[in-house]
Protein backbone atom coordinates (compact mmCIF):
# COMPACT_ATOMS: atom_id res chain seq x y z
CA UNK A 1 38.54 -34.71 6.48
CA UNK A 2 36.63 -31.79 5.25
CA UNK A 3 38.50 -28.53 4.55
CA UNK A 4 36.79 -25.64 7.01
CA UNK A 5 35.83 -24.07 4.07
CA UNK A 6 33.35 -26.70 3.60
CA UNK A 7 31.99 -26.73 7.08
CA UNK A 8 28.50 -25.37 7.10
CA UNK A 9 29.30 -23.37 10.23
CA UNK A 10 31.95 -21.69 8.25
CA UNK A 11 29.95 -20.86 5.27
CA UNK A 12 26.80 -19.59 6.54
CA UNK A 13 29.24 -17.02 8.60
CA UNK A 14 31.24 -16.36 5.63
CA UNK A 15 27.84 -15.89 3.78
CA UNK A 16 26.54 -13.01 6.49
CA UNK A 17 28.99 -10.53 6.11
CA UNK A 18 28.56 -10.99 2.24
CA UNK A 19 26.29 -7.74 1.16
CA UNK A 20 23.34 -7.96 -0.28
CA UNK A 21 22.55 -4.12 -0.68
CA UNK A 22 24.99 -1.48 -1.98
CA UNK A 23 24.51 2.59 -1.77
CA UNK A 24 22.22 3.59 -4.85
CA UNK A 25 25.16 5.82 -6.91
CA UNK A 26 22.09 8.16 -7.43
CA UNK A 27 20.64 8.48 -4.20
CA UNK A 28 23.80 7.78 -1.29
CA UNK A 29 21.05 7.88 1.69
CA UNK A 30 19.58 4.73 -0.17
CA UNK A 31 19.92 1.34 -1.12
CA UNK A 32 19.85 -0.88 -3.85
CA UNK A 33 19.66 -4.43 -4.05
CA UNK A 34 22.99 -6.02 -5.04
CA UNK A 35 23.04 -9.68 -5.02
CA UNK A 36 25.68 -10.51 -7.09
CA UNK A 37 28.16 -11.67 -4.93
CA UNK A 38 26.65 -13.58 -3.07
CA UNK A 39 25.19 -15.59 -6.03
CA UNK A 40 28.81 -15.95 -7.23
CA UNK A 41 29.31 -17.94 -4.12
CA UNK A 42 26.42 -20.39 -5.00
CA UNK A 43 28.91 -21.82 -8.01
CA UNK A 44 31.77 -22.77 -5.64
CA UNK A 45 30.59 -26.11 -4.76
CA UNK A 46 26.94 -27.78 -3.59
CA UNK A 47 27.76 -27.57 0.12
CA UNK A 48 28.29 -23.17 -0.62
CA UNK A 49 24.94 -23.58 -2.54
CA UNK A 50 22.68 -25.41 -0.56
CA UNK A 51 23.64 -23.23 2.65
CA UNK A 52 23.65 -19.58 1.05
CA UNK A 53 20.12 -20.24 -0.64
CA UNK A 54 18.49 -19.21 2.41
CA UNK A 55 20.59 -16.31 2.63
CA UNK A 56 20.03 -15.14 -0.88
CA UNK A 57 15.96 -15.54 -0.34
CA UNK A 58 15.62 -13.74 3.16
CA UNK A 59 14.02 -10.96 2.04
CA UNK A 60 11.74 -10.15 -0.61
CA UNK A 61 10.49 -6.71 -1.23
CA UNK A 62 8.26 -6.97 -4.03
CA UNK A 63 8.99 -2.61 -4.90
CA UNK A 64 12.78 -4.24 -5.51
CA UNK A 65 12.19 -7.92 -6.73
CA UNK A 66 9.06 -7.34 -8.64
CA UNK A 67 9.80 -8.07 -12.53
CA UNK A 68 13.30 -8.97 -11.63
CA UNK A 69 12.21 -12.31 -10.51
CA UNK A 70 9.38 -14.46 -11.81
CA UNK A 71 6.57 -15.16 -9.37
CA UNK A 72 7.38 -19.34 -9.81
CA UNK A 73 10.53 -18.89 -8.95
CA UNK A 74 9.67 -16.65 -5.93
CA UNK A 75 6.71 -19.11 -4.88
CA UNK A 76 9.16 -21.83 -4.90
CA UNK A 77 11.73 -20.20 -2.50
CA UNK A 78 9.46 -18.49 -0.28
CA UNK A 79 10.08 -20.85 2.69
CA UNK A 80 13.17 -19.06 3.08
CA UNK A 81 12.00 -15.67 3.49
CA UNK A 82 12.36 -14.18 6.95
CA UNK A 83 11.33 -10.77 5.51
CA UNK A 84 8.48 -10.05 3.45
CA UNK A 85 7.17 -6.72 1.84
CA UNK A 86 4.21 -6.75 -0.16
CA UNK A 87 2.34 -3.56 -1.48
CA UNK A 88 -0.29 -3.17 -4.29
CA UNK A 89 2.82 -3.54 -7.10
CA UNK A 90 3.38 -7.04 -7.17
CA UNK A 91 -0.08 -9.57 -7.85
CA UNK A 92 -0.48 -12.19 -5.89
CA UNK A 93 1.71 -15.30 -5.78
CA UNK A 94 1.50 -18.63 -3.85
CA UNK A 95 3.82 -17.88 -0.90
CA UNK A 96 4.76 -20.61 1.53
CA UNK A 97 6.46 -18.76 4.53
CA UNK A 98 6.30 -20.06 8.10
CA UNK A 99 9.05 -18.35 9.59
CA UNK A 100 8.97 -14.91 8.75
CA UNK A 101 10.38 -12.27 11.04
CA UNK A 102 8.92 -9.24 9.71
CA UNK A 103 5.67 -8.91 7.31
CA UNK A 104 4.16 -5.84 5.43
CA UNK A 105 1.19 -5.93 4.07
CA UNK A 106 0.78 -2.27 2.47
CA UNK A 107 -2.01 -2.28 0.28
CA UNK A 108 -1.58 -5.85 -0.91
CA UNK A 109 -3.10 -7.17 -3.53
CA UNK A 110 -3.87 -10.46 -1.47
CA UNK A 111 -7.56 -10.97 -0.90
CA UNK A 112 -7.97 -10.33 2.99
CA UNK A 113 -8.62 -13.97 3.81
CA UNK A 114 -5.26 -15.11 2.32
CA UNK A 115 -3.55 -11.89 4.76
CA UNK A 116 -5.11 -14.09 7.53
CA UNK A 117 -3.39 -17.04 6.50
CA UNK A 118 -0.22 -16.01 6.11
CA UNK A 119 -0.13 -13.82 9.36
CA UNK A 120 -1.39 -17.18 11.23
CA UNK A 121 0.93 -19.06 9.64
CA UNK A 122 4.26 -16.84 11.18
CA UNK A 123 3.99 -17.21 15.15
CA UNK A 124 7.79 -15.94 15.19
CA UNK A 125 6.70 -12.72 13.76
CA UNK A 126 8.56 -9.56 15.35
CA UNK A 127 7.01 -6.46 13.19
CA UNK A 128 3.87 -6.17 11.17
CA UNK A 129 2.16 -3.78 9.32
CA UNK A 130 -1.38 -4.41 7.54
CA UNK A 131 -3.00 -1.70 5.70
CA UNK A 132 -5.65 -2.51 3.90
CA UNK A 133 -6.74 -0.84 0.41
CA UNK A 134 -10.26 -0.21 1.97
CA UNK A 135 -8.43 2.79 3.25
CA UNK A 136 -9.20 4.62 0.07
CA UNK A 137 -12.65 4.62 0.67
CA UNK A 138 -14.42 7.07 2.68
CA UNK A 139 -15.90 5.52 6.01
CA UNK A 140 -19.76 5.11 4.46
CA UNK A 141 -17.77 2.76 2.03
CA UNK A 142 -15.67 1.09 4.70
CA UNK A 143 -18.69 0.45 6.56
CA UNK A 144 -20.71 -0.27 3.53
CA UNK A 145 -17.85 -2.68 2.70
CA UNK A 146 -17.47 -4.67 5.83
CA UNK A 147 -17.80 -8.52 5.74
CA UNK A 148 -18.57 -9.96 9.03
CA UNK A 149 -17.00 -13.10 8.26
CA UNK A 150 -13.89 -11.58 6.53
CA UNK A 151 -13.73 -9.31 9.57
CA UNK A 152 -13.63 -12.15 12.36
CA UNK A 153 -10.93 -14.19 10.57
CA UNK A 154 -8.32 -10.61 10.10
CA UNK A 155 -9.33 -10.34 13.83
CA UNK A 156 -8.65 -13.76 14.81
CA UNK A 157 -5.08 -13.58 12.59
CA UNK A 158 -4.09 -10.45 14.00
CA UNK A 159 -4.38 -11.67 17.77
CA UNK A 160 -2.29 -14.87 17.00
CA UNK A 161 1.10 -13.32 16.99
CA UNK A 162 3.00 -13.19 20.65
CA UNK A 163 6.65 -12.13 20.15
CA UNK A 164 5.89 -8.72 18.10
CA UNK A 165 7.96 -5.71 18.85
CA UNK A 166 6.03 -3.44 16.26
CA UNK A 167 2.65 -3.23 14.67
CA UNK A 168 0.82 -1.04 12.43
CA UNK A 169 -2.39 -1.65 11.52
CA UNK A 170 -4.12 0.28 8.71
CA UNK A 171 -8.00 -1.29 8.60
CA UNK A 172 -10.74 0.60 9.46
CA UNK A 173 -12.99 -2.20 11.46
CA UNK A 174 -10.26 -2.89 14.04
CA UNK A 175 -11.77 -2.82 17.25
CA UNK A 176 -10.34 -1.48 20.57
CA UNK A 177 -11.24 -4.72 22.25
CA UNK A 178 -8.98 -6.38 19.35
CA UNK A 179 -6.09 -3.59 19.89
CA UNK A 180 -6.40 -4.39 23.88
CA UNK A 181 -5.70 -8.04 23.17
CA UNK A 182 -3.01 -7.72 20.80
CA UNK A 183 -1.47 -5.74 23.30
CA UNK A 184 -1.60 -7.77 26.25
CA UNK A 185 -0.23 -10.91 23.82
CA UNK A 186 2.77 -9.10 23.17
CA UNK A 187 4.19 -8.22 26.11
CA UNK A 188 7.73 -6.98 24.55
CA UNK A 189 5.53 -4.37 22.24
CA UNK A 190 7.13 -1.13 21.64
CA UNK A 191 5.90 0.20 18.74
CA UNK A 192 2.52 0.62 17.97
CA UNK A 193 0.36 2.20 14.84
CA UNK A 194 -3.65 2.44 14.33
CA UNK A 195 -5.46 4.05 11.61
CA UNK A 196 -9.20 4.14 11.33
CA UNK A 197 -11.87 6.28 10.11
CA UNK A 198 -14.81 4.10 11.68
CA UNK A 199 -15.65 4.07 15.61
CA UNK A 200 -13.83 1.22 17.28
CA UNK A 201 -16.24 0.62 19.92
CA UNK A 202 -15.68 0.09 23.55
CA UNK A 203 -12.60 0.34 25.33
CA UNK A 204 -12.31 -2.90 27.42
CA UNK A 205 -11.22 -2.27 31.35
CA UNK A 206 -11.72 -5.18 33.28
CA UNK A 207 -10.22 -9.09 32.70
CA UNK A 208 -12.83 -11.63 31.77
CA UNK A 209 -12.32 -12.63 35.94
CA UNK A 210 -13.16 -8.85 36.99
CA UNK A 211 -9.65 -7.26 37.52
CA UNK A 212 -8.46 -4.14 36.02
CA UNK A 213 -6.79 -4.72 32.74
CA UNK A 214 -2.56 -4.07 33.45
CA UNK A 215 -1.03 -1.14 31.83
CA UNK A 216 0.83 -1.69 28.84
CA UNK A 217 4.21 -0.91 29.99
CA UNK A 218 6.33 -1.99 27.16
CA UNK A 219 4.90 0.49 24.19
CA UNK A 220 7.45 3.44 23.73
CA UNK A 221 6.29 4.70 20.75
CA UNK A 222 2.18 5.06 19.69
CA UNK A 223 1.00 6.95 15.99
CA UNK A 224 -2.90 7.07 16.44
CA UNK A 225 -4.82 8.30 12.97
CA UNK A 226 -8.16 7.74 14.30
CA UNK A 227 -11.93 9.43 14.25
CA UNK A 228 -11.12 11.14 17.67
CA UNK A 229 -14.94 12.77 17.24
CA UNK A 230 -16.69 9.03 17.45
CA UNK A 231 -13.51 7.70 19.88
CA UNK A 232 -12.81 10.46 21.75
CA UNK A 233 -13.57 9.88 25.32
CA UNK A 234 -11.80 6.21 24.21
CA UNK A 235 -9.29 7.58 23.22
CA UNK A 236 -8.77 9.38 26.17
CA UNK A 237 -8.93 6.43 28.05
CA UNK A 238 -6.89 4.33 25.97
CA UNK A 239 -3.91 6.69 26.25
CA UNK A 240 -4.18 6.19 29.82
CA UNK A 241 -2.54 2.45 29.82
CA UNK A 242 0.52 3.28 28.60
CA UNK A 243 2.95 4.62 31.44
CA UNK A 244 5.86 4.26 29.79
CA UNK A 245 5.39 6.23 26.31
CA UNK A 246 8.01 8.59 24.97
CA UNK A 247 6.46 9.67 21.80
CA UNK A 248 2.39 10.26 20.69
CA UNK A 249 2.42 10.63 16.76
CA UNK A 250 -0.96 12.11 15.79
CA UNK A 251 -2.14 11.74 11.98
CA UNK A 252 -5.48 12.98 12.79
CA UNK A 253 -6.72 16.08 15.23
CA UNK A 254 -9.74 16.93 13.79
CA UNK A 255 -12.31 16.84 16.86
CA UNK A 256 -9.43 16.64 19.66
CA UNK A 257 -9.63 18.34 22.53
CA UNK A 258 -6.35 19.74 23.02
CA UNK A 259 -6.81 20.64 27.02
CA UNK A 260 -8.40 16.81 27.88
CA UNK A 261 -5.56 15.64 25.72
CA UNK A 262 -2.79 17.52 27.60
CA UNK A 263 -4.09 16.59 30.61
CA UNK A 264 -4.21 13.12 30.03
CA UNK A 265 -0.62 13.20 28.98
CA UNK A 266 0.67 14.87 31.96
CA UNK A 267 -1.13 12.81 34.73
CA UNK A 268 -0.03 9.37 32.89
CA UNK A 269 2.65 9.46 30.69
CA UNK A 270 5.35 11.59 32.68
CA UNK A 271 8.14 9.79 30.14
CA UNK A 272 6.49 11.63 27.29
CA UNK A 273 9.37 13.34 25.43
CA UNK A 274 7.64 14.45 21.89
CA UNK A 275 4.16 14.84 20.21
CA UNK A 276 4.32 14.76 16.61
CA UNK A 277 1.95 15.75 14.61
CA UNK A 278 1.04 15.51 11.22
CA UNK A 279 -1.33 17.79 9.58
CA UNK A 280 -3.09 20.49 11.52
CA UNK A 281 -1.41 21.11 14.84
CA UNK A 282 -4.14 21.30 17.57
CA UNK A 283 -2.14 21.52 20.74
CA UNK A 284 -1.72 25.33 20.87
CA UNK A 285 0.69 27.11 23.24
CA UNK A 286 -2.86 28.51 25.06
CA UNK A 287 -3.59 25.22 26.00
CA UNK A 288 -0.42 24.08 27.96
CA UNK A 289 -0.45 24.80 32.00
CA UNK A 290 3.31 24.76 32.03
CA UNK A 291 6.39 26.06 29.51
CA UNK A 292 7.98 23.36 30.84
CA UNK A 293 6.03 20.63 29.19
CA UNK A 294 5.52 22.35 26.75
CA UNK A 295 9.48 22.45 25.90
CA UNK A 296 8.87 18.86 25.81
CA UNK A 297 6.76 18.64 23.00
CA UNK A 298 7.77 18.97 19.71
CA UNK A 299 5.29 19.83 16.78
CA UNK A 300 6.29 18.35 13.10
CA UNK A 301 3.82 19.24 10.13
CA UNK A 302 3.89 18.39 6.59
CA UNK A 303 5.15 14.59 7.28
CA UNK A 304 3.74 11.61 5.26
CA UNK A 305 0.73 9.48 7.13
CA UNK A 306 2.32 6.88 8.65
CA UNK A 307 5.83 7.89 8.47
CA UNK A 308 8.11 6.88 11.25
CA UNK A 309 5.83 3.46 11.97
CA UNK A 310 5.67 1.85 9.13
CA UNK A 311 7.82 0.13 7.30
CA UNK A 312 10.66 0.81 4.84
CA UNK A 313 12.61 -1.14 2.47
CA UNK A 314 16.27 -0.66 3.85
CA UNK A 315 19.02 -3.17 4.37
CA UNK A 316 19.33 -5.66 7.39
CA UNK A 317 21.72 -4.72 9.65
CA UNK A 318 25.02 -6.85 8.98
């Protein structure tokens, strides 16, 4: 009879409340990742081993594991990663994950066809950012730089997902018609981030059958760094689907018109609770027809692009 210290059941609870991060003595509002323990528990006995392997694997940030832990032995593991963080740090190594949970992509080194792969690859995905390094470039570049067969196969990979509660994506020939079905494939969406520099074309409005497209009722939470002078009256419309959204980050007002703006926000997004921007503030107090909703929105300057929706290295929550 086996002891219930052998019982897998046992273990793999045993092995989640083991930490894996510990406060940084340095920094006490950050982590640092602490795996010792937990690999202690790999030399009890093969059973502990072969159960807590997972465990020890289930995230890999490459700004943590990067030089700590040689790209074979990484490669060779990565089936057990359910969170993955790559940025332009680490160079590129064979990964072999199918059942990732949350993916970053931030300025990967990954040529953009193997991106495609590996977000195809991870249906069970639940939060993904992609920013691409093209972002450097000014927009003649980005244009200048576009493949069209590249372009259809991030397009395709980004539409595949279906369970995703966040996205951020940081490519400048995303197309509204490509943001519009990512949406409506993700139904539990609530979180959502776009930065471009290019003109994302049309903003679809009717189903392939001739209804109006639903509004996205799910998405709480939308940061928009976009061209508003080529997407404006888009961009208008586009803010228009979402009924339910609390917060509007803005990373970019150049060419917004802060009274068409407004008055989008107040006819179709009544649970609107704060506008953040970051950069130049636009929306002036002139603009506002009521103090009222004006108390409601909140101006922030001086914040990092992107901050708040996309994604940092912290510690699963035990």
């Amino acid at each position: 009879m086996l002891h219930p210290l052998e019982l897998p059941e046992v273990i793999t609870t045993l092995g989640f409340h083991i930490p894996l991060w510990r406060p940084h003595p340095q920094s006490p509002h950050q982590h640092e990742f602490a795996p010792q323990d937990l690999i202690a528990c790999l030399s009890v006995c093969r059973t502990w081993r072969q159960v807590l392997i997972p465990r020890l694997w289930e995230l890999y940030f490459d700004l943590v594991h990067y030089g700590r832990i040689p790209d074979e032995l990484a490669s060779r593991q990565s089936s057990h990663f359910r969170r993955l963080q790559l940025t332009s740090v680490a160079k590129p190594f064979p990964i072999h994950s199918t059942r990732l949970r949350d993916l970053s992509l931030s300025y990967a080194q990954l040529p953009l066809s193997d991106c495609a792969v590996l977000i195809r690859a991870n249906s069970e995905l639940r939060e993904l950012e992609f920013t691409t390094h093209l972002m450097f470039l000014n927009p003649a570049q980005q244009q200048e730089d576009r493949d069209a067969e590249e372009a259809d196969r991030v397009r395709g990979a980004l539409e595949c997902p279906t369970r995703l509660r966040r996205i951020f994506v940081g490519w400048p020939h995303i197309q509204f018609c490509d943001v519009v079905q990512i949406l409506r494939n993700n139904p539990r969406l609530e979180n959502v981030g776009l930065w471009s520099a290019l003109c994302l074309g049309d903003l679809p409005v009717k189903e392939e059958g001739g209804s109006d497209i639903e509004p996205f009722t799910s998405v709480k939470s939308l940061y928009l760094h976009l061209n508003w002078e080529r997407n404006s009256t888009s961009l208008l419309q586009f803010l228009r689907r979402f009924p339910n959204l609390e917060i509007l980050k803005l990373g970019n007002q150049e060419g917004c018109s802060a009274e068409a703006l407004v008055r989008v926000l107040q006819e179709c997004c009544p649970k609107l609770k704060d506008i953040l921007c970051f950069g130049k503030d636009v929306l002036e107090a002139g603009c506002l027809d009521e103090d009222v909703l004006w108390q409601r929105f909140k101006r922030l300057e001086g914040e990092a692009v992107g901050s708040g929706c996309g994604f940092v290295a912290v510690p699963p929550a035990s």
